[in-house]
PDB file of N, CA and C in Angstrom:
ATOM      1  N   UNK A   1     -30.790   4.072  61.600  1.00  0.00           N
ATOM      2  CA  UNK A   1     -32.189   4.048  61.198  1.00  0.00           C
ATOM      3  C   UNK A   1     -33.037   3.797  62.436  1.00  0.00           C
ATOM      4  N   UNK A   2     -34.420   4.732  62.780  1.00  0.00           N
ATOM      5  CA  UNK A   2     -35.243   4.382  63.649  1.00  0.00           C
ATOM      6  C   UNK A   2     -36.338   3.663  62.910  1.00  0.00           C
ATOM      7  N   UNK A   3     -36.713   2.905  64.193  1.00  0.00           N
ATOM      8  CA  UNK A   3     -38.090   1.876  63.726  1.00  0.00           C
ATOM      9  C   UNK A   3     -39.082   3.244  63.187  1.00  0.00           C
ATOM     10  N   UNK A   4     -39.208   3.953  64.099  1.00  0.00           N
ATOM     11  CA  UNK A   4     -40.093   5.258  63.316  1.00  0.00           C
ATOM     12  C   UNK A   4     -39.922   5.489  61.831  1.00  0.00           C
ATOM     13  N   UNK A   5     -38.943   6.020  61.524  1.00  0.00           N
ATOM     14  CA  UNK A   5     -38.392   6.292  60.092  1.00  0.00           C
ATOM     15  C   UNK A   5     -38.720   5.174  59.332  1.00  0.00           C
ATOM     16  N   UNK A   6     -38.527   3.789  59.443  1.00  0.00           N
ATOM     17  CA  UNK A   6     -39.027   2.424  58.150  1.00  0.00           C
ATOM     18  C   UNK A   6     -40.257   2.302  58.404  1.00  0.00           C
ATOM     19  N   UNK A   7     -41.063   2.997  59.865  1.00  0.00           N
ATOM     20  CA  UNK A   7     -42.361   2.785  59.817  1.00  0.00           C
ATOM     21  C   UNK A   7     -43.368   4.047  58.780  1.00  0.00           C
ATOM     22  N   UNK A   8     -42.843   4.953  58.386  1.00  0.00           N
ATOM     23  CA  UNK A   8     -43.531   6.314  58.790  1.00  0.00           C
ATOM     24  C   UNK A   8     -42.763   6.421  56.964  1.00  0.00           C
ATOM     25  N   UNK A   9     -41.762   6.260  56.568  1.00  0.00           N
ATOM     26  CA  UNK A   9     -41.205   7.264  55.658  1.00  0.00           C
ATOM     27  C   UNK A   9     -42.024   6.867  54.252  1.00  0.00           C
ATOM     28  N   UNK A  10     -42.081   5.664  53.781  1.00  0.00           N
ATOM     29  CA  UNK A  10     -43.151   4.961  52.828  1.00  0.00           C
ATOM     30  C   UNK A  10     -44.567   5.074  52.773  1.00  0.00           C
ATOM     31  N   UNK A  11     -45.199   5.383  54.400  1.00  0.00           N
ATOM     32  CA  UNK A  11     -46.452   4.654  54.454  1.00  0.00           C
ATOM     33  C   UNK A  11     -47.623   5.756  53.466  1.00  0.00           C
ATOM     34  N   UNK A  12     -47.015   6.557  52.906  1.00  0.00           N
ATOM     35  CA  UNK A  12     -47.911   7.066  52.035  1.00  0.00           C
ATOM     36  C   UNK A  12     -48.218   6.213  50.701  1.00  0.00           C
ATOM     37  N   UNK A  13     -47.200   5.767  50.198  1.00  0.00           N
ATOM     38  CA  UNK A  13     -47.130   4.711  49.478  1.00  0.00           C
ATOM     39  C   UNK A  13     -47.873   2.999  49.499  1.00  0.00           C
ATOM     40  N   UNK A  14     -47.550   2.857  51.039  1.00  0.00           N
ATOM     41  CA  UNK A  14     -48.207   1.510  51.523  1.00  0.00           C
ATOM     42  C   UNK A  14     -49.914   1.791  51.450  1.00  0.00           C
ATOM     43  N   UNK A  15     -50.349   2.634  51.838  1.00  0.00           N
ATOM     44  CA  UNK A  15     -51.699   3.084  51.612  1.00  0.00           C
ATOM     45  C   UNK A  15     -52.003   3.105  50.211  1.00  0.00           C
ATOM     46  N   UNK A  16     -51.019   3.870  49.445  1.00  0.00           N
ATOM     47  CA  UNK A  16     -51.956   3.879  47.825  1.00  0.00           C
ATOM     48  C   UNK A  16     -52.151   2.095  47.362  1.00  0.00           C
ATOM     49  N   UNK A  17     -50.922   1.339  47.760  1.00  0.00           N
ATOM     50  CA  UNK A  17     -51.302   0.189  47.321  1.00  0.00           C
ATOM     51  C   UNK A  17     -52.203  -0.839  47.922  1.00  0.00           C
ATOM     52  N   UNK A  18     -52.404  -0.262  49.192  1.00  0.00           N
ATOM     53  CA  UNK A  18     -53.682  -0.963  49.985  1.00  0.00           C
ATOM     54  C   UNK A  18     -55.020  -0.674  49.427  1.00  0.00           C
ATOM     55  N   UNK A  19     -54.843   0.484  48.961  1.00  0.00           N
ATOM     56  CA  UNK A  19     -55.963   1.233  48.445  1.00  0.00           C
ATOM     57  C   UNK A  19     -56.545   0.281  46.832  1.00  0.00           C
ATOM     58  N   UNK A  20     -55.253   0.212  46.556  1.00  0.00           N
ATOM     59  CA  UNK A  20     -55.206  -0.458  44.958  1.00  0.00           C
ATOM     60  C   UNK A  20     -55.406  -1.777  44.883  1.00  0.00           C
ATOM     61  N   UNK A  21     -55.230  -2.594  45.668  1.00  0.00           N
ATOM     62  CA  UNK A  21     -55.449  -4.227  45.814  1.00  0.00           C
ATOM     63  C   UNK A  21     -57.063  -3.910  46.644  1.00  0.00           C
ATOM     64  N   UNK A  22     -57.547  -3.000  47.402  1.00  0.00           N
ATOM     65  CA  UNK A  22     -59.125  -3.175  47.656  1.00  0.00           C
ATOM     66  C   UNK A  22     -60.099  -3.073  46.037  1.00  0.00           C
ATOM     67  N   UNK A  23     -59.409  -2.102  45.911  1.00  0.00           N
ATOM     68  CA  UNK A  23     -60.398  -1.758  44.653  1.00  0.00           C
ATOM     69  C   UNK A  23     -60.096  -2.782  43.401  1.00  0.00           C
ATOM     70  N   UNK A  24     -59.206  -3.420  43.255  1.00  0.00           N
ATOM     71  CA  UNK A  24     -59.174  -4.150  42.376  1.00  0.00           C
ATOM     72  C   UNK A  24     -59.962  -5.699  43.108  1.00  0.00           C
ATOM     73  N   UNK A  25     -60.300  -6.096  44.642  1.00  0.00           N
ATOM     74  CA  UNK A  25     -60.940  -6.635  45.003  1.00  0.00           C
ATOM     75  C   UNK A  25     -59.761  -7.957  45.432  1.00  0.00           C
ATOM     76  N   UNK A  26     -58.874  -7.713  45.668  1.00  0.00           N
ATOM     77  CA  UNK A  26     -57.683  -8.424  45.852  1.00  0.00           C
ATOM     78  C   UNK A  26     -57.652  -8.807  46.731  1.00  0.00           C
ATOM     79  N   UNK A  27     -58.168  -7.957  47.984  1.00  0.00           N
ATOM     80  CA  UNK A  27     -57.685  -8.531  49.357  1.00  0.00           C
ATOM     81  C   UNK A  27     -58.923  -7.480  49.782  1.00  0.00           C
ATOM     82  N   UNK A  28     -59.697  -8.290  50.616  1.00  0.00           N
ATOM     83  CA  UNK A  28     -60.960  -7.915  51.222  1.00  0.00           C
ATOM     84  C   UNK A  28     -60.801  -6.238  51.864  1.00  0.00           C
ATOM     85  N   UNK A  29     -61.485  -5.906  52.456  1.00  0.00           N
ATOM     86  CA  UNK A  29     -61.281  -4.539  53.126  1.00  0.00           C
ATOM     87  C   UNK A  29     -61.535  -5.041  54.687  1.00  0.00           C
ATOM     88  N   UNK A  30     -60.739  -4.156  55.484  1.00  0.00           N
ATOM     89  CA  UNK A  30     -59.922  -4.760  56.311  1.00  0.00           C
ATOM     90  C   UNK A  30     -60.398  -3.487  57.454  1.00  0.00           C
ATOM     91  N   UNK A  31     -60.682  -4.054  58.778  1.00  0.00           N
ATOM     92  CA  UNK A  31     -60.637  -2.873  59.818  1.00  0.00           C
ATOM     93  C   UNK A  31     -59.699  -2.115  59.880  1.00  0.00           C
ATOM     94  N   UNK A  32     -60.069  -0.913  60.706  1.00  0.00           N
ATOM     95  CA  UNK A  32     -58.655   0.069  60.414  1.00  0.00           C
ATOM     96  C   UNK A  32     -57.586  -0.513  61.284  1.00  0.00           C
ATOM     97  N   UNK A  33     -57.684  -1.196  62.362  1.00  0.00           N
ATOM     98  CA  UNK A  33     -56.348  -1.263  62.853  1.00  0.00           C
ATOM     99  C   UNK A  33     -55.576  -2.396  62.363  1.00  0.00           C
ATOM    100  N   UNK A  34     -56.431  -3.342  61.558  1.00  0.00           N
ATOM    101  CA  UNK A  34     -55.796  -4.122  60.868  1.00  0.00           C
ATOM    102  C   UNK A  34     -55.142  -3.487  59.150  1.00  0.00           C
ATOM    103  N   UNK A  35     -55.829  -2.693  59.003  1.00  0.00           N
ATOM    104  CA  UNK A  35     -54.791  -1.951  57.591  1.00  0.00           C
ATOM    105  C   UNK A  35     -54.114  -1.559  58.091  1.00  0.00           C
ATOM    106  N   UNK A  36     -54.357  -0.615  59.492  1.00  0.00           N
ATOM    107  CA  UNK A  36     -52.737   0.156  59.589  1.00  0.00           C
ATOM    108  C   UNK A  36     -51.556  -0.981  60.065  1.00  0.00           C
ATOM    109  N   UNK A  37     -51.777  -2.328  60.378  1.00  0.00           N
ATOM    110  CA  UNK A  37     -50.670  -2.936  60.544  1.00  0.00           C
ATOM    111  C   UNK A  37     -49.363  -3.556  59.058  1.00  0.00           C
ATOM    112  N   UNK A  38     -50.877  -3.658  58.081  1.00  0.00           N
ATOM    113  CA  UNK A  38     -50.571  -4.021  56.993  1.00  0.00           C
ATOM    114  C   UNK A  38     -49.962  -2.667  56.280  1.00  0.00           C
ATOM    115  N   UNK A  39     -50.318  -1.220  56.301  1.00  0.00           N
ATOM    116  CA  UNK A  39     -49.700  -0.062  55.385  1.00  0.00           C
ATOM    117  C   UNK A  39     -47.970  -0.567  56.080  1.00  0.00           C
ATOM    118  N   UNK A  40     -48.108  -0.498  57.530  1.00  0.00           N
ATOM    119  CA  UNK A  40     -46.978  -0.116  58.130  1.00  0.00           C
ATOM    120  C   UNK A  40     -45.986  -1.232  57.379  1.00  0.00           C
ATOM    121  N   UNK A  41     -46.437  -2.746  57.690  1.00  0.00           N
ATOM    122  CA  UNK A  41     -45.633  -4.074  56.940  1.00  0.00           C
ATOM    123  C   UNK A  41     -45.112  -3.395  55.688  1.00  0.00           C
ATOM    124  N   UNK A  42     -46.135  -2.847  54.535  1.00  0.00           N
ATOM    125  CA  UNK A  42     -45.510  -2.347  53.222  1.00  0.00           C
ATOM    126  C   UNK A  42     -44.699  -1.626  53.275  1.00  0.00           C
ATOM    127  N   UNK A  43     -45.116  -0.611  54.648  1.00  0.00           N
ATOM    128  CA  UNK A  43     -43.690   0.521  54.409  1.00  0.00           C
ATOM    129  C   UNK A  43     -42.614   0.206  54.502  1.00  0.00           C
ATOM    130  N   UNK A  44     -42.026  -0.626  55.284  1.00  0.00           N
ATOM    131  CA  UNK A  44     -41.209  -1.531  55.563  1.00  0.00           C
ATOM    132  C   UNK A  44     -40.588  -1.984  54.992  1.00  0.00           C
ATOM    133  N   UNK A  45     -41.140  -2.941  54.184  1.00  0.00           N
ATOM    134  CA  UNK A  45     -40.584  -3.701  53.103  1.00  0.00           C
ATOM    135  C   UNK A  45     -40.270  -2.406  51.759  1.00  0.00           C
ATOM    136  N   UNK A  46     -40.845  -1.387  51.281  1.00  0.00           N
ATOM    137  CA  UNK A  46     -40.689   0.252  50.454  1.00  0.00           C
ATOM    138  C   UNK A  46     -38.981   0.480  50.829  1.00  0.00           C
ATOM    139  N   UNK A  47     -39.154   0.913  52.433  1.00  0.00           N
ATOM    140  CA  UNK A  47     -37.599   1.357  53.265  1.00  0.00           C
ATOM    141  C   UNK A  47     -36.811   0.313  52.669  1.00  0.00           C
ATOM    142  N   UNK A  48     -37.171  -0.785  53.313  1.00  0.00           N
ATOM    143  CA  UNK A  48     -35.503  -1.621  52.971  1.00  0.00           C
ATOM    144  C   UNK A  48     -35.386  -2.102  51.458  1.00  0.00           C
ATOM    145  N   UNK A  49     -36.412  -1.886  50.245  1.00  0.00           N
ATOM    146  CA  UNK A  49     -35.841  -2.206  49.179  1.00  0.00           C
ATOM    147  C   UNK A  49     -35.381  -0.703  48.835  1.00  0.00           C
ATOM    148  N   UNK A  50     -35.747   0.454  49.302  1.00  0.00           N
ATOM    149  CA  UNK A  50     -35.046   1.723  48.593  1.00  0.00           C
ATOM    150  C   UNK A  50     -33.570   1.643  49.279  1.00  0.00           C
ATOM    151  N   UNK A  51     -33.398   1.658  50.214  1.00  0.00           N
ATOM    152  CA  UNK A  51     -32.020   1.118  51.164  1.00  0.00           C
ATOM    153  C   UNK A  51     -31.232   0.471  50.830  1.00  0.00           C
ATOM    154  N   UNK A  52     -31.437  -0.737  50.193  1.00  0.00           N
ATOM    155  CA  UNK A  52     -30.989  -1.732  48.867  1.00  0.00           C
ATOM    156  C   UNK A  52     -30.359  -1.446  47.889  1.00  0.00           C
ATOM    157  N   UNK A  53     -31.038  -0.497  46.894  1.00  0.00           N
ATOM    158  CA  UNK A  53     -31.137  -0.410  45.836  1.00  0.00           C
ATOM    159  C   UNK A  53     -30.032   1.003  45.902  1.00  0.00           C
ATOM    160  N   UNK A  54     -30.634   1.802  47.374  1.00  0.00           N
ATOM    161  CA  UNK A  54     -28.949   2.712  47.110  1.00  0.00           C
ATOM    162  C   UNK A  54     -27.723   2.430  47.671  1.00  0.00           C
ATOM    163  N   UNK A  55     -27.809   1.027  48.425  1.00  0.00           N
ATOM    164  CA  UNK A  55     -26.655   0.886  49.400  1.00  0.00           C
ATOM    165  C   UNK A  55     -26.306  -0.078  47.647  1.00  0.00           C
ATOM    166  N   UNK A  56     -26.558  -0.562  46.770  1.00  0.00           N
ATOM    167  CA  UNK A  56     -26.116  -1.913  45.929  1.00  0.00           C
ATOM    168  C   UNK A  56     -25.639  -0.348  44.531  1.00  0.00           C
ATOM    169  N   UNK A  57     -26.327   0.607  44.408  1.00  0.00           N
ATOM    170  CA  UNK A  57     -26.135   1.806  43.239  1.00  0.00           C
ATOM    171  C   UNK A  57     -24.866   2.289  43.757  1.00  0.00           C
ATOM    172  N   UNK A  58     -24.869   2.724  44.946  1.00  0.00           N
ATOM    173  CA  UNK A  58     -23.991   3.439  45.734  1.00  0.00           C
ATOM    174  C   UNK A  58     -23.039   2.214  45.478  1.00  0.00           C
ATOM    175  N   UNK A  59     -22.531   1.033  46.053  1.00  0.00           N
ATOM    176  CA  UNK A  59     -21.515   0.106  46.038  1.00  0.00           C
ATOM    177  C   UNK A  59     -21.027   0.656  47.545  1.00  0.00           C
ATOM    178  N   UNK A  60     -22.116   0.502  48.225  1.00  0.00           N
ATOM    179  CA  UNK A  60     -21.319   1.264  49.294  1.00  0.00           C
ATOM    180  C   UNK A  60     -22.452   0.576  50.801  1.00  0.00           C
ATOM    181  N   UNK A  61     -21.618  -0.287  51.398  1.00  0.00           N
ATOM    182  CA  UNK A  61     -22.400  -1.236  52.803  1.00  0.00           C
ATOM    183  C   UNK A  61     -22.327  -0.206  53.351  1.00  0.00           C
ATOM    184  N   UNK A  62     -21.899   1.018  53.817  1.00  0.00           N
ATOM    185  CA  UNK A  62     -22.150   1.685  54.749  1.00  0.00           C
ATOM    186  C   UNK A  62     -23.715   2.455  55.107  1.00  0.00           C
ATOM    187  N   UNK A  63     -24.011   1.806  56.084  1.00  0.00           N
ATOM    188  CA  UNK A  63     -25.441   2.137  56.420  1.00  0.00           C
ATOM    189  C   UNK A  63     -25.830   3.690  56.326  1.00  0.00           C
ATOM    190  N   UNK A  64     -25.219   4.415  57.265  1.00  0.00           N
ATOM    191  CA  UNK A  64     -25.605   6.274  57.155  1.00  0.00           C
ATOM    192  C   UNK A  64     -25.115   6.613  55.656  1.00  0.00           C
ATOM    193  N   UNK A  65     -24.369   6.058  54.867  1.00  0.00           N
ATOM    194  CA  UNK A  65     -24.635   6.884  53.678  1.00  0.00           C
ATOM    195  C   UNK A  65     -25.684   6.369  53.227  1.00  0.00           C
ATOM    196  N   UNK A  66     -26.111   5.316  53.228  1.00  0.00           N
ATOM    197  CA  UNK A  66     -27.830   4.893  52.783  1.00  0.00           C
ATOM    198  C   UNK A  66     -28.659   5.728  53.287  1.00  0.00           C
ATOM    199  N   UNK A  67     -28.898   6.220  54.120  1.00  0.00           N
ATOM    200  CA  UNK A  67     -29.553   6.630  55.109  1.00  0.00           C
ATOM    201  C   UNK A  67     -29.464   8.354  54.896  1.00  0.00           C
ATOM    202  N   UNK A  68     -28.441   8.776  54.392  1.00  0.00           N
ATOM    203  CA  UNK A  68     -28.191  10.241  54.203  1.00  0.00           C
ATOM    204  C   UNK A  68     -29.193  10.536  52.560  1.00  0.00           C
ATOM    205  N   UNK A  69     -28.831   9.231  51.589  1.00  0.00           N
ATOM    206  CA  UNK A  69     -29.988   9.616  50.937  1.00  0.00           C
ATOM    207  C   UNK A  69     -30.824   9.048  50.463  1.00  0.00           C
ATOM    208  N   UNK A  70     -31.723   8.187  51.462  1.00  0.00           N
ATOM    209  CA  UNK A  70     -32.991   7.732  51.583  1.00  0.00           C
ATOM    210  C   UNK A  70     -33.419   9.104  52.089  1.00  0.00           C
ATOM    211  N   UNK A  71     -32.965  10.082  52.683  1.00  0.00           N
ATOM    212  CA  UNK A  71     -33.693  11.172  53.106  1.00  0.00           C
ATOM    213  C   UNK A  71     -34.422  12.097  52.103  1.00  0.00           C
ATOM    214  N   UNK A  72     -33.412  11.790  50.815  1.00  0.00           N
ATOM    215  CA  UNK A  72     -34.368  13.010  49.485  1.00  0.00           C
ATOM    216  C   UNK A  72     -34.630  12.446  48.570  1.00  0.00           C
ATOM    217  N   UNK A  73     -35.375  10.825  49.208  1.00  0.00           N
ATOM    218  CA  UNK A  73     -36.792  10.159  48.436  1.00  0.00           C
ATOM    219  C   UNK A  73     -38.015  10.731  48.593  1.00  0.00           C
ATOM    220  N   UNK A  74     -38.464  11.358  48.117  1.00  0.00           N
ATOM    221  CA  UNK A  74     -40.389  11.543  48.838  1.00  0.00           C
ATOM    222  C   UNK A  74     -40.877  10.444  48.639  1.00  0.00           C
ATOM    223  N   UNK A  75     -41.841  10.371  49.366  1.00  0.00           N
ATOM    224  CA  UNK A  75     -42.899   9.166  49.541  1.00  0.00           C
ATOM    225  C   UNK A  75     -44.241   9.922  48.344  1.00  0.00           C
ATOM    226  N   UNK A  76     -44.739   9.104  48.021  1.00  0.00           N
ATOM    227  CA  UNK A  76     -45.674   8.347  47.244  1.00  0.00           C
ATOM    228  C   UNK A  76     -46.899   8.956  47.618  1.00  0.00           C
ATOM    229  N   UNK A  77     -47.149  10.307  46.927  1.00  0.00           N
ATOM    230  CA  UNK A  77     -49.031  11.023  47.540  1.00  0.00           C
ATOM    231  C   UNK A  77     -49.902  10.529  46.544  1.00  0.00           C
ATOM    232  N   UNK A  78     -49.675  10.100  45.300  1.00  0.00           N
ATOM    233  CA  UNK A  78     -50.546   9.684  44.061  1.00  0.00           C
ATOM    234  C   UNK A  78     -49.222   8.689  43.232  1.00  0.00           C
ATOM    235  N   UNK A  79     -50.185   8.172  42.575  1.00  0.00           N
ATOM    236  CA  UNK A  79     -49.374   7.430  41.549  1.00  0.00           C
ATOM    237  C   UNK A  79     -49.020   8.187  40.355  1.00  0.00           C
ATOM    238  N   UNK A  80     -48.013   8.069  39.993  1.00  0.00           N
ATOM    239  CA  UNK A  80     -48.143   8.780  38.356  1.00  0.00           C
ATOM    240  C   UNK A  80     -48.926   8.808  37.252  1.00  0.00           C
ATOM    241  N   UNK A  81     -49.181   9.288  36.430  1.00  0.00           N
ATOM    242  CA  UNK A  81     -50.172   9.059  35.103  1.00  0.00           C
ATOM    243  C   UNK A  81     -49.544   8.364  34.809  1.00  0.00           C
ATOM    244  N   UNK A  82     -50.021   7.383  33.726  1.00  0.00           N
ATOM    245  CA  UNK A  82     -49.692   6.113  32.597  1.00  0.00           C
ATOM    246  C   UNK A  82     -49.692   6.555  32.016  1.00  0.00           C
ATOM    247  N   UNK A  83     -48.522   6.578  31.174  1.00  0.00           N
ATOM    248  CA  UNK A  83     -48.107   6.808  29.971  1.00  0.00           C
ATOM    249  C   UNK A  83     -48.136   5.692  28.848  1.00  0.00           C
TER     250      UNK A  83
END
Protein backbone atom coordinates (compact mmCIF):
# COMPACT_ATOMS: atom_id res chain seq x y z
CA UNK A 1 0.00 0.00 0.00
CA UNK A 2 1.19 3.64 -0.91
CA UNK A 3 0.59 6.61 1.38
CA UNK A 4 -0.91 7.97 -2.02
CA UNK A 5 -3.45 5.19 -2.42
CA UNK A 6 -4.98 5.58 1.66
CA UNK A 7 -4.63 9.21 0.83
CA UNK A 8 -6.44 9.57 -2.56
CA UNK A 9 -8.67 6.25 -2.86
CA UNK A 10 -11.68 7.39 -0.26
CA UNK A 11 -11.27 11.05 -0.42
CA UNK A 12 -14.32 11.35 -2.51
CA UNK A 13 -16.13 10.03 0.27
CA UNK A 14 -14.20 12.08 3.03
CA UNK A 15 -15.52 15.20 1.25
CA UNK A 16 -19.23 14.10 1.05
CA UNK A 17 -19.00 13.73 4.80
CA UNK A 18 -17.20 16.97 5.37
CA UNK A 19 -19.70 18.35 3.31
CA UNK A 20 -22.47 16.68 5.57
CA UNK A 21 -21.27 17.61 9.14
CA UNK A 22 -20.96 21.55 7.58
CA UNK A 23 -24.37 21.58 6.58
CA UNK A 24 -25.77 19.95 9.37
CA UNK A 25 -23.62 22.75 11.30
CA UNK A 26 -21.48 20.18 13.13
CA UNK A 27 -18.20 21.36 12.68
CA UNK A 28 -17.68 24.98 11.58
CA UNK A 29 -16.44 25.53 7.93
CA UNK A 30 -12.99 25.34 7.73
CA UNK A 31 -10.21 26.96 5.27
CA UNK A 32 -9.35 24.98 2.40
CA UNK A 33 -6.11 23.77 3.47
CA UNK A 34 -7.41 22.92 6.64
CA UNK A 35 -10.38 20.65 5.08
CA UNK A 36 -8.08 19.15 2.81
CA UNK A 37 -6.09 17.88 5.84
CA UNK A 38 -9.22 16.73 7.47
CA UNK A 39 -10.92 14.93 3.88
CA UNK A 40 -7.42 13.30 3.67
CA UNK A 41 -7.56 12.09 7.84
CA UNK A 42 -11.20 10.55 6.73
CA UNK A 43 -9.83 8.91 3.83
CA UNK A 44 -7.64 7.20 5.83
CA UNK A 45 -9.44 6.05 8.39
CA UNK A 46 -12.44 4.82 4.91
CA UNK A 47 -8.90 2.74 3.57
CA UNK A 48 -8.07 1.01 6.68
CA UNK A 49 -11.64 0.13 7.83
CA UNK A 50 -12.41 -1.25 4.10
CA UNK A 51 -8.90 -3.16 4.48
CA UNK A 52 -10.32 -4.57 7.71
CA UNK A 53 -13.36 -5.58 6.88
CA UNK A 54 -11.82 -7.56 3.74
CA UNK A 55 -8.66 -8.74 5.32
CA UNK A 56 -11.35 -10.09 8.66
CA UNK A 57 -14.33 -11.38 5.42
CA UNK A 58 -11.48 -12.74 3.55
CA UNK A 59 -9.92 -14.59 6.94
CA UNK A 60 -6.97 -13.82 5.29
CA UNK A 61 -3.76 -11.36 7.14
CA UNK A 62 -2.24 -11.28 3.97
CA UNK A 63 -1.87 -7.69 3.05
CA UNK A 64 -1.77 -7.76 -1.15
CA UNK A 65 -4.75 -9.89 -1.14
CA UNK A 66 -6.43 -6.97 0.76
CA UNK A 67 -5.08 -4.78 -1.42
CA UNK A 68 -5.91 -6.76 -4.75
CA UNK A 69 -9.49 -6.09 -3.73
CA UNK A 70 -9.69 -2.85 -2.17
CA UNK A 71 -8.95 -2.07 -5.84
CA UNK A 72 -12.78 -2.85 -7.12
CA UNK A 73 -14.23 -0.61 -4.30
CA UNK A 74 -15.27 2.74 -5.95
CA UNK A 75 -15.18 5.59 -3.87
CA UNK A 76 -18.17 7.52 -2.88
CA UNK A 77 -19.39 10.46 -5.77
CA UNK A 78 -22.98 10.88 -3.99
CA UNK A 79 -24.63 9.20 -1.30
CA UNK A 80 -27.34 6.83 -2.05
CA UNK A 81 -31.10 7.62 -1.94
CA UNK A 82 -32.90 6.67 1.39
CA UNK A 83 -34.88 4.24 1.21
Amino acid sequence: MSNQERDTRFLGFANLEIDKLEQKRLIPIHPKSLRNDMAILLAQCAYDLVLHALKTVNDNDNLTMGMYYIEDIPDFTEFPPNE
